[in-house]
Protein backbone atom coordinates (compact mmCIF):
# COMPACT_ATOMS: atom_id res chain seq x y z
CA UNK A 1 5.02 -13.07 242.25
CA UNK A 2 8.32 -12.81 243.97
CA UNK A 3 8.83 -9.06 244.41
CA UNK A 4 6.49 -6.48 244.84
CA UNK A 5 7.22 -2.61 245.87
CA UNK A 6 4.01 -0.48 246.44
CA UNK A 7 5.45 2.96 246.07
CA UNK A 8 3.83 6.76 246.66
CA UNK A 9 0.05 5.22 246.92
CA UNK A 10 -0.87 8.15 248.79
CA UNK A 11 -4.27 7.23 249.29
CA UNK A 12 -4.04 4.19 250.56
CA UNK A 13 -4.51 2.98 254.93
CA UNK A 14 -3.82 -0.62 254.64
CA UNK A 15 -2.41 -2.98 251.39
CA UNK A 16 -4.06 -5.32 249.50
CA UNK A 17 -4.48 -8.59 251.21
CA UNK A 18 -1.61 -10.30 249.29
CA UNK A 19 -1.57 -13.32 251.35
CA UNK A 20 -2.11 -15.33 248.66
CA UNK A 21 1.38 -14.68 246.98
CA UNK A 22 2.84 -17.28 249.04
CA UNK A 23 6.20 -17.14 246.81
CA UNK A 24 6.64 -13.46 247.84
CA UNK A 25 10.53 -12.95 249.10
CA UNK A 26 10.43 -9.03 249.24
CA UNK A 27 8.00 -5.86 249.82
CA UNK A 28 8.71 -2.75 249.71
CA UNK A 29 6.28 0.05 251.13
CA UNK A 30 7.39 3.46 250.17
CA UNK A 31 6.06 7.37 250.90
CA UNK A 32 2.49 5.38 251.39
CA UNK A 33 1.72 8.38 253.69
CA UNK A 34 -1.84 7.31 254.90
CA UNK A 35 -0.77 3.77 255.36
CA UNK A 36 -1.62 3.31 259.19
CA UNK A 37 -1.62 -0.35 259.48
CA UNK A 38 -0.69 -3.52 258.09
CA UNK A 39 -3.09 -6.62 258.71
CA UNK A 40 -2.09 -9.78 260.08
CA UNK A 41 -1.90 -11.49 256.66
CA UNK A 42 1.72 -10.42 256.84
CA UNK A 43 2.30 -14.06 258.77
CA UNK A 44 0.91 -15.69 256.02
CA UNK A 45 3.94 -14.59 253.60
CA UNK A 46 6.21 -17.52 255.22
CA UNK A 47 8.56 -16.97 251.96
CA UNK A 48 9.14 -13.49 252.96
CA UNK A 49 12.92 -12.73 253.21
CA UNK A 50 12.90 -8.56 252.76
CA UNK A 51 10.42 -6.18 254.43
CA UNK A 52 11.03 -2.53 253.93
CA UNK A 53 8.32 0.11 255.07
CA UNK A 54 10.25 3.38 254.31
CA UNK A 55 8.79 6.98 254.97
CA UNK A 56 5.45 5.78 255.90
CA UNK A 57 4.50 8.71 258.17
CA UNK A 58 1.55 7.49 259.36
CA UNK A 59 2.07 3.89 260.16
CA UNK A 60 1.00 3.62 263.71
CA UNK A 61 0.34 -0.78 264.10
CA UNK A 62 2.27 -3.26 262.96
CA UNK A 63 0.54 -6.89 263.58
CA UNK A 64 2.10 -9.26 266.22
CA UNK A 65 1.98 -11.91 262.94
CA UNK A 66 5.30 -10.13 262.04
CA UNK A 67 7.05 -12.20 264.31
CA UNK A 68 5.89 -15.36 262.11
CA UNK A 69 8.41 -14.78 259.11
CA UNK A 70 10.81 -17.35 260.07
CA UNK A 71 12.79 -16.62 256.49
CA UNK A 72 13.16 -13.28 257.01
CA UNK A 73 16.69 -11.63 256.82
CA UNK A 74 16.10 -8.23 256.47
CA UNK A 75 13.66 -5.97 258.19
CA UNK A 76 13.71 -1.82 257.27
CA UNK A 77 11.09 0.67 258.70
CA UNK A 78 12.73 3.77 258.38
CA UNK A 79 11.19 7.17 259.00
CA UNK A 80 8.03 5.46 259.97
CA UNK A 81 7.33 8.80 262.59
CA UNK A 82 4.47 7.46 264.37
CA UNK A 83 4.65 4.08 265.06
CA UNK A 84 3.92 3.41 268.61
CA UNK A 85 5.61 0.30 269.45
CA UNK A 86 7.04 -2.82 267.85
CA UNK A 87 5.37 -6.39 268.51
CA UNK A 88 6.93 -8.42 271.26
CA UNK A 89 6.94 -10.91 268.65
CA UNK A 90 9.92 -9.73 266.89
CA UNK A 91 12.02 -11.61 269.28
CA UNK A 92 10.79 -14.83 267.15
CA UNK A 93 12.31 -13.66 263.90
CA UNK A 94 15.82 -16.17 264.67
CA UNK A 95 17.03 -15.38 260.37
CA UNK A 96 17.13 -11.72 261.31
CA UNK A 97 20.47 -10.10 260.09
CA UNK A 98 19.83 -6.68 259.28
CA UNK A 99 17.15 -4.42 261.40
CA UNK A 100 16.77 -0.53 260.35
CA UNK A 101 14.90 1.55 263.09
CA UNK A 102 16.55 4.58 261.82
């Protein structure tokens, strides 16, 4: 699995532990409007080049393990309205070219 998008799962407060799809390169979390966290099994996703967590309303945590995806280029989390505060681990993430706070 190299792309998955998880897209207007209302229901759900967490994904899947998909930290077993080691050849992931992109997620996509979209209008997932109970999604509150994501667990530290992000870090495990060391192929990951694409995170976007778009209109996510309810998204308050995002793990410090975020800071572990070395690959990653590209980093969305737009209209994510509650999130409290972004890991100090994000300064780690040195392939970062594109970050969307918007």
């Amino acid at each position: 699995l190299r792309v998955l998008s998880i897209t207007w799962c209302l229901g759900i407060t967490t994904i899947p532990n998909i930290s077993r799809c080691s050849a992931l390169k992109r997620l996509t979390l979209v209008r997932c409007s109970s999604l509150k966290r994501i667990e530290s099994f992000i870090g495990d996703l060391q192929s990951l080049i694409e995170l976007k967590i778009i209109d996510c309303l309810n998204l308050i945590d995002l793990p410090k393990e975020v800071g572990t995806l070395v690959k990653l280029r590209c980093f969305s989390l737009q209209h994510c309205k509650r999130l409290r505060e972004l890991p100090d681990s994000l300064g780690n993430l040195t392939s970062l070219t594109e970050l969307d706070l918007s």
